[in-house]
N, C-alpha and C. Protein backbone atom coordinates (compact mmCIF):
# COMPACT_ATOMS: atom_id res chain seq x y z
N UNK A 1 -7.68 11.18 7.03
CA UNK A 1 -6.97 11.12 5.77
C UNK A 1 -7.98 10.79 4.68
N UNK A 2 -8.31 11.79 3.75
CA UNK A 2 -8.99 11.45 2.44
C UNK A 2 -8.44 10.93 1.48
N UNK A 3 -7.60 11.19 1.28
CA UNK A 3 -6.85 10.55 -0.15
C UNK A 3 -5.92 9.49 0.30
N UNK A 4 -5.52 8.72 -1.22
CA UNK A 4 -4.71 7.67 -0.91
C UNK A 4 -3.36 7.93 -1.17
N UNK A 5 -2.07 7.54 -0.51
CA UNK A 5 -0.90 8.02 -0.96
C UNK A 5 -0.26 7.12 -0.59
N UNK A 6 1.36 6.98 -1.51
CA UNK A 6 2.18 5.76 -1.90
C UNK A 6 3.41 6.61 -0.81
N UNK A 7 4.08 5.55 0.10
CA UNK A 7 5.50 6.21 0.79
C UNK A 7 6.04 4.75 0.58
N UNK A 8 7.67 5.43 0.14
CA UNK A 8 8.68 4.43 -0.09
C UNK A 8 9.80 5.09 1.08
N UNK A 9 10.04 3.60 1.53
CA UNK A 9 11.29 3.52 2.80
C UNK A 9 12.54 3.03 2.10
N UNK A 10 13.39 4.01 2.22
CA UNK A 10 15.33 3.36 1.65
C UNK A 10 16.03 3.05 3.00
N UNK A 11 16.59 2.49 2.05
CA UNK A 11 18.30 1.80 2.90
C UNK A 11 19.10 1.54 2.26
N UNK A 12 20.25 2.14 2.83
CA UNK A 12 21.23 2.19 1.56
C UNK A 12 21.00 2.84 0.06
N UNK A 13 20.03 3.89 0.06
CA UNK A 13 19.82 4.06 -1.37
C UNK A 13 19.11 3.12 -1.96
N UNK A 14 18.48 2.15 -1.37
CA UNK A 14 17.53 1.02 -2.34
C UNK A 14 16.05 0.91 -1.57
N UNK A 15 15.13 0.77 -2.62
CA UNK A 15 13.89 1.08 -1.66
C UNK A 15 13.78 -0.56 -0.48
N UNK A 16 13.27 -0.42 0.53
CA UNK A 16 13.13 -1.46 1.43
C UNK A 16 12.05 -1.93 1.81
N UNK A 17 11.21 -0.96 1.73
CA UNK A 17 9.63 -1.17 1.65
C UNK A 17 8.80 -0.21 1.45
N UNK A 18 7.73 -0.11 0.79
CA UNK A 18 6.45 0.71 0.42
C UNK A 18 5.24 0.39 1.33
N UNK A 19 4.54 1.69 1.41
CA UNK A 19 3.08 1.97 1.80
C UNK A 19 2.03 2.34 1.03
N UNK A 20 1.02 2.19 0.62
CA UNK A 20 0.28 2.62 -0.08
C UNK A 20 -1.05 3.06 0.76
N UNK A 21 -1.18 3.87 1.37
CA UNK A 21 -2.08 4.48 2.54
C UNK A 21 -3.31 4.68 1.82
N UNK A 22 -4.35 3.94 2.83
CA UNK A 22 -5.83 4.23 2.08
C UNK A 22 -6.61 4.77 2.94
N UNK A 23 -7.77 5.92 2.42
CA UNK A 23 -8.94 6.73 3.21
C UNK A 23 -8.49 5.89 4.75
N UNK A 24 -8.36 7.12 5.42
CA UNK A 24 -9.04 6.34 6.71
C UNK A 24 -9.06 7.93 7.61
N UNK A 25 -9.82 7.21 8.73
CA UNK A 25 -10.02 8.09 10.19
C UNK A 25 -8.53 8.61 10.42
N UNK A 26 -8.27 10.00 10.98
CA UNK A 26 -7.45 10.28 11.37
C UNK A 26 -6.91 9.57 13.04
N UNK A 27 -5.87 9.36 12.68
CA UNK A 27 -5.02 8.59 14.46
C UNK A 27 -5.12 7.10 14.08
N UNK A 28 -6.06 6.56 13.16
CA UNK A 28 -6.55 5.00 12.55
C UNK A 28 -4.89 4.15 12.79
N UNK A 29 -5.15 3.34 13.79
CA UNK A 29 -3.61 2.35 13.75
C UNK A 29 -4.08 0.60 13.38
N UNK A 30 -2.96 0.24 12.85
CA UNK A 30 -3.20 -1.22 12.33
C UNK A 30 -2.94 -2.09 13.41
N UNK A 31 -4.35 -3.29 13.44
CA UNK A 31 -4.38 -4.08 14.66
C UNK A 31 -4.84 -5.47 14.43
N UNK A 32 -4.27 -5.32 13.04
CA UNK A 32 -4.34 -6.43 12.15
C UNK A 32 -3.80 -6.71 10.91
N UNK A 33 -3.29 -7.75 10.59
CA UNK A 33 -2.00 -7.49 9.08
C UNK A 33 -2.79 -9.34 8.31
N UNK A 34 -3.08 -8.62 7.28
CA UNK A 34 -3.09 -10.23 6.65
C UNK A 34 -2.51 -9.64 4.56
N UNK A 35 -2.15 -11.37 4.69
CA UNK A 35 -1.04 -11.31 3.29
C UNK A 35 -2.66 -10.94 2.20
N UNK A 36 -1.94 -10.86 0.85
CA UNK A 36 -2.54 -10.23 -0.08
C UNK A 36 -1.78 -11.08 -1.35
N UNK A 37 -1.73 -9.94 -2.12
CA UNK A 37 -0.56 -10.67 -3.32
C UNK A 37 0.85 -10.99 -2.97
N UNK A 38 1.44 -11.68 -3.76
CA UNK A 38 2.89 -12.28 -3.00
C UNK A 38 3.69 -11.20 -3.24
N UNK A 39 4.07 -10.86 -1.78
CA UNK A 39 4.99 -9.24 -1.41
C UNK A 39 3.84 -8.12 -1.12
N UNK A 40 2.73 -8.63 -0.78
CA UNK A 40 2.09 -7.18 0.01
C UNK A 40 1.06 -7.88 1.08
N UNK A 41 0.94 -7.04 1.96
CA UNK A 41 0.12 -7.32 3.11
C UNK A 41 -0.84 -6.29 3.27
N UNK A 42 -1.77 -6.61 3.91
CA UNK A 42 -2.47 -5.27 4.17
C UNK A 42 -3.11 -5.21 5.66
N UNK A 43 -3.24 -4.38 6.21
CA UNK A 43 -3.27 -3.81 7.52
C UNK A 43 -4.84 -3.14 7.20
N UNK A 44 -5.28 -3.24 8.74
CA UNK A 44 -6.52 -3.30 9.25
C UNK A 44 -6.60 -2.70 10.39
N UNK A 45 -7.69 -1.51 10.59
CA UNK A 45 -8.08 -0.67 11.57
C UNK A 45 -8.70 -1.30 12.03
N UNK A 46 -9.20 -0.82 13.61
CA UNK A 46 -9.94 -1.66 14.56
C UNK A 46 -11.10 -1.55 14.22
N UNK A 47 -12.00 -0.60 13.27
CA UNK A 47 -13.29 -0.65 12.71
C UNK A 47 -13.18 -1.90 11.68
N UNK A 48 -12.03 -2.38 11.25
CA UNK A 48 -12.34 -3.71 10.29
C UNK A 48 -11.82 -3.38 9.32
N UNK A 49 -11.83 -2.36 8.53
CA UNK A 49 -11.39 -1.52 7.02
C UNK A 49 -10.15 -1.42 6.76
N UNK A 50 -9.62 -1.85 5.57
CA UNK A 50 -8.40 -1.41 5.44
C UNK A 50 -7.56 -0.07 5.26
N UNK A 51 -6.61 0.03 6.02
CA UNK A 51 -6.29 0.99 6.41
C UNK A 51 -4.53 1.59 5.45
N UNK A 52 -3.99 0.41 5.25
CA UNK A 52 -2.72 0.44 3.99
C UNK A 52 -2.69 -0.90 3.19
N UNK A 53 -1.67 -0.72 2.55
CA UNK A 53 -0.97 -1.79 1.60
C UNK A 53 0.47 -1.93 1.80
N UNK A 54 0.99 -2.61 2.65
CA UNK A 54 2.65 -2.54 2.51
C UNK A 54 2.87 -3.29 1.32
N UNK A 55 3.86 -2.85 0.89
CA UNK A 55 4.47 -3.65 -0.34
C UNK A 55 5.96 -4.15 0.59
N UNK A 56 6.09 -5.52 0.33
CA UNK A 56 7.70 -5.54 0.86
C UNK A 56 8.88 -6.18 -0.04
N UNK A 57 8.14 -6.14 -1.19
CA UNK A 57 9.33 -6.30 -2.17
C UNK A 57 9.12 -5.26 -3.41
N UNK A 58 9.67 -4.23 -3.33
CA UNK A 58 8.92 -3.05 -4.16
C UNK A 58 9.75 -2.87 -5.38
N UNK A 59 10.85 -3.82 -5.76
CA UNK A 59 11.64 -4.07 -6.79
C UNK A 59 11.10 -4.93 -7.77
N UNK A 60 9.74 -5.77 -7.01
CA UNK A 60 9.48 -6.86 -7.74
C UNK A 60 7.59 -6.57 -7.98
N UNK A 61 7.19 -5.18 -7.66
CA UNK A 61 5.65 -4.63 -7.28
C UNK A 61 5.16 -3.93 -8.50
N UNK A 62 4.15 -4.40 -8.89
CA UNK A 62 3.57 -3.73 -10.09
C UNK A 62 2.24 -3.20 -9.91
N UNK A 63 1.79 -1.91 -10.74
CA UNK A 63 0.86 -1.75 -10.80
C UNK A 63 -0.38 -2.09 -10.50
N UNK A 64 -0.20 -3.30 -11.43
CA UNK A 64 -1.41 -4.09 -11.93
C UNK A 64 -1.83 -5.10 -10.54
N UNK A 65 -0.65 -5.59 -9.90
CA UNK A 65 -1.11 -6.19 -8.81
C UNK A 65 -1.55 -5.27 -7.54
N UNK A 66 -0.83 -4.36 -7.60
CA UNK A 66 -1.50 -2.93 -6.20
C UNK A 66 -2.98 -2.90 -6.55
N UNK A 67 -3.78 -2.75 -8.23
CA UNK A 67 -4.80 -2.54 -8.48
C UNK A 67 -5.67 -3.74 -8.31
N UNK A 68 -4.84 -4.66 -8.27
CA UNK A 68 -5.96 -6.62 -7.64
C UNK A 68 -6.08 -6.19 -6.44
N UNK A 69 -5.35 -6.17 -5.67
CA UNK A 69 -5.31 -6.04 -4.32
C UNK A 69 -6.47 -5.01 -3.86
N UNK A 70 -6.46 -3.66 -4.41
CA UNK A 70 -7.14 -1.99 -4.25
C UNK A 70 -8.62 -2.95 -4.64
N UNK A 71 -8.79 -3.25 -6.13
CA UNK A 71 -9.95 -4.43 -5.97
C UNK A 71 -10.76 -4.62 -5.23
N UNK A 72 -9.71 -6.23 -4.76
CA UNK A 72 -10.07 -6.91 -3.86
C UNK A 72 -10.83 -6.25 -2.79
N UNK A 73 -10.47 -5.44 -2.07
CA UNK A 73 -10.98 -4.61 -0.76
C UNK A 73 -11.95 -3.19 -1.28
N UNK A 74 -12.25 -3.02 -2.48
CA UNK A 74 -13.63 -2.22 -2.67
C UNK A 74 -12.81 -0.87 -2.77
N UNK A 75 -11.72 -0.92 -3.11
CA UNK A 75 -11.04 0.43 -3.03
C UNK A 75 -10.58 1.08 -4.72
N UNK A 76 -10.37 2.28 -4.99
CA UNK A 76 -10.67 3.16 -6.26
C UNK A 76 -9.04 2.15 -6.50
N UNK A 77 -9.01 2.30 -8.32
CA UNK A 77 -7.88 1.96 -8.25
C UNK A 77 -6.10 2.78 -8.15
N UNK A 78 -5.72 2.16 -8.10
CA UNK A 78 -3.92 3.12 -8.23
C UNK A 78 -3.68 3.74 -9.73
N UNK A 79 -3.26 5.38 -9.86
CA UNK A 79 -2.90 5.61 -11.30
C UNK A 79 -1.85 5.56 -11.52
N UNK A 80 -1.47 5.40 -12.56
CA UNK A 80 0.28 5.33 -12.37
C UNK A 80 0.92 6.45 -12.20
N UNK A 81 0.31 7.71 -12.23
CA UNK A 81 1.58 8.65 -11.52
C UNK A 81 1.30 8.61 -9.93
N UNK A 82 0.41 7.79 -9.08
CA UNK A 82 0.70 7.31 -8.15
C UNK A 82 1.97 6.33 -7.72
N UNK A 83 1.93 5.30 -8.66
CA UNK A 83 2.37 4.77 -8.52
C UNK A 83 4.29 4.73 -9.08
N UNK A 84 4.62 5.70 -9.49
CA UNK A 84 5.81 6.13 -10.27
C UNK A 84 6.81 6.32 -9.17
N UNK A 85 6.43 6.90 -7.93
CA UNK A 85 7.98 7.21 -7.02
C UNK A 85 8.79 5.69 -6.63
N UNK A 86 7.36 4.56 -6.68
CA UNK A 86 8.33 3.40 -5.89
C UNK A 86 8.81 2.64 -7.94
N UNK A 87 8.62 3.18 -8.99
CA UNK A 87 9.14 2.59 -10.20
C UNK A 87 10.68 3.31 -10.19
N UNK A 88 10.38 4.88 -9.62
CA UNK A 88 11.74 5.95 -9.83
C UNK A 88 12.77 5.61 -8.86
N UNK A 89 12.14 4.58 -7.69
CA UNK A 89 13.46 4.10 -6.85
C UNK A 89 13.86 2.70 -7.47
């Protein structure tokens, strides 16, 4: 996977949680989860690298904090028409 891409999970019609998927190896599974900003975690491939961003409160998730986080871990930042499907739920 080259690029980075945002997936939002519903229930009931309300989003329940977000992904924000970053570069990685194809088949790459998370074998490690540590917290981040308050309401996101981020997940870790067995090479060490981060591999997503869950968001788990995506009612309460902004931009600006996906882009601390993207930051934090050496990663390009989020644009906002990335970031628009989990604003449009």
């Amino acid at each position: 996977m080259q690029d980075s891409y945002l997936e939002v999970t519903f229930r009931h019609g309300k989003a329940l949680a977000a992904y924000y998927y970053l570069p990685r190896p194809a088949g790459g599974t998370s074998v490690r989860t540590e917290p981040a900003e308050a309401g996101m975690l981020v997940d870790y491939g067995r090479d060490g690298r981060p591999i997503r961003i869950e968001i788990t409160a995506p009612s309460r998730a902004s931009l600006a904090a996906l882009n601390r986080v993207l930051r934090s871990l050496g990663q390009d930042p989020a644009r906002r028409e990335d970031f628009a499907p989990l604003r449009a739920a």
